[in-house]
N, C-alpha and C. Protein backbone atom coordinates (compact mmCIF):
# COMPACT_ATOMS: atom_id res chain seq x y z
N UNK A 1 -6.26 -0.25 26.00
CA UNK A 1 -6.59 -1.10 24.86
C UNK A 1 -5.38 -1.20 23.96
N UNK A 2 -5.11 -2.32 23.38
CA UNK A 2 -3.77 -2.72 22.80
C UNK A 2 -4.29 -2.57 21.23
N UNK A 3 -3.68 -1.96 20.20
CA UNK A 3 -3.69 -1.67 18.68
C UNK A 3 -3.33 -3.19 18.43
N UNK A 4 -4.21 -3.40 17.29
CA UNK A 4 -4.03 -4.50 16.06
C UNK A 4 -3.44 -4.24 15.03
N UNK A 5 -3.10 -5.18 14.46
CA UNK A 5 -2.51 -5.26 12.78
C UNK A 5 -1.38 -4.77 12.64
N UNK A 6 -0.81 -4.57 11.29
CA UNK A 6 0.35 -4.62 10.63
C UNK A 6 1.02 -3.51 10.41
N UNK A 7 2.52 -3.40 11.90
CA UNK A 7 3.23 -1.99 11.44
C UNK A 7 4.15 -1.79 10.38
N UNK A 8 3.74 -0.95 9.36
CA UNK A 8 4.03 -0.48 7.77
C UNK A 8 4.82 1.18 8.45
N UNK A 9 5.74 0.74 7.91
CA UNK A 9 6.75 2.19 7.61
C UNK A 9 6.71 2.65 6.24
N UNK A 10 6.01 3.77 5.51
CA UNK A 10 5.60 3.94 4.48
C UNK A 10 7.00 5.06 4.09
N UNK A 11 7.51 5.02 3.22
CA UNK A 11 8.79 5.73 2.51
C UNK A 11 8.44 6.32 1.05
N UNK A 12 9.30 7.61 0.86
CA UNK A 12 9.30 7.82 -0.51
C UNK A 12 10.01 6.66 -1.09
N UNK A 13 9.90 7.08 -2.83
CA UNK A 13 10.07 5.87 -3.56
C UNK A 13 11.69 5.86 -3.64
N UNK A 14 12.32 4.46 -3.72
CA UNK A 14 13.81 4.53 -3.42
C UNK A 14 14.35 4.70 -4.69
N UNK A 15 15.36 5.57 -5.26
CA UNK A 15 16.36 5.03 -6.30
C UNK A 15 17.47 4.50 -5.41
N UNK A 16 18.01 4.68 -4.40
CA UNK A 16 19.38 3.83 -4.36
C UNK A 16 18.94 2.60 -3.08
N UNK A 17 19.27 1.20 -3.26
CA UNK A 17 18.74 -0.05 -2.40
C UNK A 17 18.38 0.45 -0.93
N UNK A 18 17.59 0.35 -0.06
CA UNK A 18 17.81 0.20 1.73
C UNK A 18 18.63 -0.79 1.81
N UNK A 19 19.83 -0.07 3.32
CA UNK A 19 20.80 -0.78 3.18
C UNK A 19 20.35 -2.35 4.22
N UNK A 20 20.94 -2.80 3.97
CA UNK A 20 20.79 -4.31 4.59
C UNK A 20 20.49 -4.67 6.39
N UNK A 21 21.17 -3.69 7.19
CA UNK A 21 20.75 -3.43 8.36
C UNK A 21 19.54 -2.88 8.71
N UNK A 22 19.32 -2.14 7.92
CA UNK A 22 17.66 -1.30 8.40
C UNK A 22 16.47 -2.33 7.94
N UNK A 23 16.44 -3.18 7.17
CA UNK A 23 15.93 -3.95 6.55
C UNK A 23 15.69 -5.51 7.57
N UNK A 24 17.39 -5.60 8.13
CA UNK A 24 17.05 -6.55 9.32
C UNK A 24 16.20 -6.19 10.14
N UNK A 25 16.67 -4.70 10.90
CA UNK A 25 15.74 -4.03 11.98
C UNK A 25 14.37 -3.81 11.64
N UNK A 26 14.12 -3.99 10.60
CA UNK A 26 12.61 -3.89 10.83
C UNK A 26 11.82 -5.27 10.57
N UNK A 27 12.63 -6.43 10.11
CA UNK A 27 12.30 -7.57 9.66
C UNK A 27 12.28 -8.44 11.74
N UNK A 28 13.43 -7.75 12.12
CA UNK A 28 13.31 -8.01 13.26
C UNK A 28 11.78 -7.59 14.06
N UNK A 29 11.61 -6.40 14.14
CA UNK A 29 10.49 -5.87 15.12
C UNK A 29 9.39 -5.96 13.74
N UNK A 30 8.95 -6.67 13.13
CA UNK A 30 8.02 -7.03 12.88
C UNK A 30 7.28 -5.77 11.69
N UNK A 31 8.17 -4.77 11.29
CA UNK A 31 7.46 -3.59 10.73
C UNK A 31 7.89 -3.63 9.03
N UNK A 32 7.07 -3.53 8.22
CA UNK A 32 7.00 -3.52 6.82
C UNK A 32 7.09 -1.94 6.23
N UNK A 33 8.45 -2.54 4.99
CA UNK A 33 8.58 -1.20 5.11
C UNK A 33 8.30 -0.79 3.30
N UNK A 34 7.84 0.18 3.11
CA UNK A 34 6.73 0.08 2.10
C UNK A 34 6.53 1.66 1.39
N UNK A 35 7.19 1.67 -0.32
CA UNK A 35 7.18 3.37 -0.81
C UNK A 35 5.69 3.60 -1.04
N UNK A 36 5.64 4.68 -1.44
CA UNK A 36 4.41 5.41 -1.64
C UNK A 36 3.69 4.84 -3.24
N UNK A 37 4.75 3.56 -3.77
CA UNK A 37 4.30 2.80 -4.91
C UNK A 37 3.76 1.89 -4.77
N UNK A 38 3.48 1.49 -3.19
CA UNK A 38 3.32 0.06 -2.81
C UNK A 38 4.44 -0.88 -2.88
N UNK A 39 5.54 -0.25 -3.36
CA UNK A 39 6.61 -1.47 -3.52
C UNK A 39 7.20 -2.26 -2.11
N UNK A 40 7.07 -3.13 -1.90
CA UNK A 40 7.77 -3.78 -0.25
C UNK A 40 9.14 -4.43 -0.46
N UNK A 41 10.05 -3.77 0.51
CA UNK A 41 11.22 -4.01 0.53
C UNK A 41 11.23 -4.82 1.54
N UNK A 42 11.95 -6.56 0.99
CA UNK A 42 12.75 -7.10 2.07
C UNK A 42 13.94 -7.27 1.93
């Protein structure tokens, strides 16, 4: 059986930006990446 819905990478909260590559890579494979504030980084 194949999983549904939306893969969320959940992170502590950032003080310094995610850098711009990790941000592609996950914009690429489809995964949201998301602090423990709810804040969503694209």
């Amino acid at each position: 059986r194949q999983l549904e819905g939306k893969l969320i990478l959940e992170v502590p909260a950032q003080v310094n930006p995610i850098p711009q590559s990790v941000l592609r890579a996950a914009q690429e494979e489809n995964v949201i990446i998301r602090d423990t504030t709810g804040r969503i980084y694209k």
